[in-house]
Structure formats: C-alpha cells, structure tokens
N, C-alpha and C. Protein backbone atom coordinates (compact mmCIF):
# COMPACT_ATOMS: atom_id res chain seq x y z
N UNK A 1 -3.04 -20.35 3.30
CA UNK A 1 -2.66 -18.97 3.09
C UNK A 1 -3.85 -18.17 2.55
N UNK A 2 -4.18 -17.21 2.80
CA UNK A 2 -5.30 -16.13 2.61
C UNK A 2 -4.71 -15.18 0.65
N UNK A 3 -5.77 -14.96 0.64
CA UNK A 3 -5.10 -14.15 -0.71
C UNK A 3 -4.89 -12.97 -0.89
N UNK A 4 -4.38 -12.45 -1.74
CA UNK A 4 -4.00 -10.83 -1.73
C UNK A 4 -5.06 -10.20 -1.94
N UNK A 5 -6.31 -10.19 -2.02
CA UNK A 5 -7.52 -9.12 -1.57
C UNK A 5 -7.88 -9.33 -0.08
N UNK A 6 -7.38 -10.48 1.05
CA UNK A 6 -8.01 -10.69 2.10
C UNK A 6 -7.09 -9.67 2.70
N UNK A 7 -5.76 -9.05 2.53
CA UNK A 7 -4.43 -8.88 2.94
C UNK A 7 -5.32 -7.11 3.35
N UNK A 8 -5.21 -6.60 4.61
CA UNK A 8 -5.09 -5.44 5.12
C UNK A 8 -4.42 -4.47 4.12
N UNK A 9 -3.04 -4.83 4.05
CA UNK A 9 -1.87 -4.13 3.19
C UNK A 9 -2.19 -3.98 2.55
N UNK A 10 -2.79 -4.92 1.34
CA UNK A 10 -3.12 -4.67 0.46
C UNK A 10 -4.22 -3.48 0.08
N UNK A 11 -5.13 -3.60 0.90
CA UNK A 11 -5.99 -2.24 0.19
C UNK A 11 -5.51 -1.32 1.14
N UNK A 12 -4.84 -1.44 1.83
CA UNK A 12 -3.79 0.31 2.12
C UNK A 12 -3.00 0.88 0.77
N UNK A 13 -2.24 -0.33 0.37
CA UNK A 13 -1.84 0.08 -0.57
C UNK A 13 -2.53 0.83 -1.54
N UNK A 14 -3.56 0.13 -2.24
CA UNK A 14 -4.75 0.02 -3.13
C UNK A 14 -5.53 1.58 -2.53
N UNK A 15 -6.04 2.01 -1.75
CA UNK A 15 -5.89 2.87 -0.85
C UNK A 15 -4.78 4.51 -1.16
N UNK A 16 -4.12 4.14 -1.63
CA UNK A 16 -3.00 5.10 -1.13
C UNK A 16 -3.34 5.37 -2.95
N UNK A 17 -2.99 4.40 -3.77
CA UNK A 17 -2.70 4.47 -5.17
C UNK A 17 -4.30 5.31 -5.61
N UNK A 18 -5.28 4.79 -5.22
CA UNK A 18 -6.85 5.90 -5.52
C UNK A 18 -6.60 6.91 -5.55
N UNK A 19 -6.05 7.47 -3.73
CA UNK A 19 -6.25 8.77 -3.72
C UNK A 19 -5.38 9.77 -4.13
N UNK A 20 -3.99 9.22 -4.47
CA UNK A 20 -3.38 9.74 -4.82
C UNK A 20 -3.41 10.13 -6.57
N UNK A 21 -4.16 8.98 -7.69
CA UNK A 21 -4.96 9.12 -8.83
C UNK A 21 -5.86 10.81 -8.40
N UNK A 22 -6.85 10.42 -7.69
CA UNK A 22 -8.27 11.06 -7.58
C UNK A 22 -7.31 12.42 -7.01
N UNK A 23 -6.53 12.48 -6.49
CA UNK A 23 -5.72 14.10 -5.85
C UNK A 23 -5.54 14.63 -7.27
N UNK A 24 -4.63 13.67 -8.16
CA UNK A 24 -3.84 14.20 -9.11
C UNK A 24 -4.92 14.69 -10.47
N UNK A 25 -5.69 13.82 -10.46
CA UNK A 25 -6.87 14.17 -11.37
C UNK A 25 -7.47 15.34 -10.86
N UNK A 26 -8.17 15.44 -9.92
CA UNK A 26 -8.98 16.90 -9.00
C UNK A 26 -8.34 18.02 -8.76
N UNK A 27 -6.67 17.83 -8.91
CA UNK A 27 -5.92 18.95 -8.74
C UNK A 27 -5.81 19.31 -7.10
N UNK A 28 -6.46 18.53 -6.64
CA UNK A 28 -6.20 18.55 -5.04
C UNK A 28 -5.66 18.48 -4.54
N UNK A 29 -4.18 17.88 -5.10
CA UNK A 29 -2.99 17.66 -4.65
C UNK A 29 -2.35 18.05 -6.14
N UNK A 30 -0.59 18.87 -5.33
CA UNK A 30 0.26 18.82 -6.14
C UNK A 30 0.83 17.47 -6.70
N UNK A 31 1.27 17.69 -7.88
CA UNK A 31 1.96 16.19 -8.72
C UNK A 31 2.76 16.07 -8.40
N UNK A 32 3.75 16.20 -7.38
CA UNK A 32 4.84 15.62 -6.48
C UNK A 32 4.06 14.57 -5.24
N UNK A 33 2.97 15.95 -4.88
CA UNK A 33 2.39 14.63 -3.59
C UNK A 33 1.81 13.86 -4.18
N UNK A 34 0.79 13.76 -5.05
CA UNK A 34 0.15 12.71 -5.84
C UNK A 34 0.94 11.82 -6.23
N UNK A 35 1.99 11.86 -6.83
CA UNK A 35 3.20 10.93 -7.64
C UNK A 35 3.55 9.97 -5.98
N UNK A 36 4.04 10.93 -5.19
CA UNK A 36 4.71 9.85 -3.93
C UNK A 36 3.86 9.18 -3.00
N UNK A 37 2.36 9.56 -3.11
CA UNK A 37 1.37 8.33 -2.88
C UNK A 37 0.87 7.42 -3.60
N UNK A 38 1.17 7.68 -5.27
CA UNK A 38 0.88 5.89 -6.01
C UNK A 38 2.29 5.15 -5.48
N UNK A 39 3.25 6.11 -5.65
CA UNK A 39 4.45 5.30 -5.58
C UNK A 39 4.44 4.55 -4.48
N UNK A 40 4.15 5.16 -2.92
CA UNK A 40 4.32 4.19 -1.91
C UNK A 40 3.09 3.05 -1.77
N UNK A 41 2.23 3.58 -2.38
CA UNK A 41 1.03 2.56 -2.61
C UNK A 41 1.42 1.19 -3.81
N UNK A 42 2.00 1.39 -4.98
CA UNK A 42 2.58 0.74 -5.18
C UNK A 42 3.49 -0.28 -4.28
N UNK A 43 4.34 0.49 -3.93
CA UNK A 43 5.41 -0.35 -2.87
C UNK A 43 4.72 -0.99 -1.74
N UNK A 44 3.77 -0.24 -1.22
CA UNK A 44 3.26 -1.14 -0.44
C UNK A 44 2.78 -2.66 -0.59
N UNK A 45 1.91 -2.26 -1.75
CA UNK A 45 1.10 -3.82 -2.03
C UNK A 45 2.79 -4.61 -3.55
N UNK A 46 3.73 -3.81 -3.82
CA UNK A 46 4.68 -5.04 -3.76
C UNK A 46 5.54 -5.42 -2.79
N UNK A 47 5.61 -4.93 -1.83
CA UNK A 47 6.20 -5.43 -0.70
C UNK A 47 5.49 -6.75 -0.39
N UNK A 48 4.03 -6.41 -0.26
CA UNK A 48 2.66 -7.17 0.21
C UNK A 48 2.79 -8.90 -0.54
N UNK A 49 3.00 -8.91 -1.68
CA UNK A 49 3.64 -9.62 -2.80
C UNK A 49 4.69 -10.44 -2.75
N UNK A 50 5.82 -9.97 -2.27
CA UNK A 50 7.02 -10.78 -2.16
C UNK A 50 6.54 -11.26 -0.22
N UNK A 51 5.81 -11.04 0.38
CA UNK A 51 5.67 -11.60 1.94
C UNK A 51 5.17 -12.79 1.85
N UNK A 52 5.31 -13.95 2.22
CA UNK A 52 4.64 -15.11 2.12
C UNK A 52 3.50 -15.66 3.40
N UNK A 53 4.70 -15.03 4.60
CA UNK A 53 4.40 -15.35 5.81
C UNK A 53 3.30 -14.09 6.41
N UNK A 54 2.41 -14.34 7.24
CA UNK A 54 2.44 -12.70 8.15
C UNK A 54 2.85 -12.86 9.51
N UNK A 55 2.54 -12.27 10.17
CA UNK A 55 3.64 -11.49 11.12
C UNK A 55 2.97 -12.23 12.48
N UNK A 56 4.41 -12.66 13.18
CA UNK A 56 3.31 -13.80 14.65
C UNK A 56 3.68 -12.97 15.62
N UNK A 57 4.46 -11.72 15.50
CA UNK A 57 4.66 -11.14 16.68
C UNK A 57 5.27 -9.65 16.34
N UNK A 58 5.53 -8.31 17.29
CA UNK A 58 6.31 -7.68 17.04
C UNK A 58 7.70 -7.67 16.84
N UNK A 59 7.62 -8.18 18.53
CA UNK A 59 9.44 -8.25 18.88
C UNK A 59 9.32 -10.25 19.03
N UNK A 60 10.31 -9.95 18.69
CA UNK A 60 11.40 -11.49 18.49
C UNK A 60 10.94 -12.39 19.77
N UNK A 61 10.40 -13.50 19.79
CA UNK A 61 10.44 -14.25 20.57
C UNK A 61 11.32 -15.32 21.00
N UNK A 62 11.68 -15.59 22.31
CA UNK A 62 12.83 -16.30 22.89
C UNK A 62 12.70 -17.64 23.49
C-alpha cells in the first residue's frame, strides 16, 4: 500500500485547505467561500483516510 503523501487526493485536498487559508487571510475570498474550501479539503483528505483500497475501475466489472 502507498502512503498518504503518495495519494493524488491527498494533496487536492491539502490543496484546497492552502488556498482556501491564503483566500481567507488575503481577503481574496469571502469567509463563506474560504470556510467551504478548508471544509471540503478537509473532507477530502478524510475521506482519503478511511479508503484502504484505490479504485481498479470506474464502472463495475462483470
């Protein structure tokens, strides 16, 4: 298994939680949008967290 810095997701997440800091600090963004990009950045990389497996396909194989 690879670790949670090798994980894509993960620095999307990681990603999302910066800029949404660096918005809210710079005033570049309102504190509603800033707030709901740590939040999904958060969620992202705990989603990222509880996944064990990754993904062998889109759709369902038969």
């Amino acid at each position: 298994m690879k670790s949670l810095v090798q994980s894509w997701t993960f620095w999307f997440g990681a990603l999302q939680v910066l800029l949404g800091a660096v918005g809210y600090v710079s005033a570049l963004m309102d504190q509603q949008t800033a707030f709901t990009l740590v939040a999904t950045g958060l969620g992202t990389i705990g989603f990222r967290l509880k996944t064990s497996q990754p993904i062998g396909s889109v759709l369902p194989q038969e």
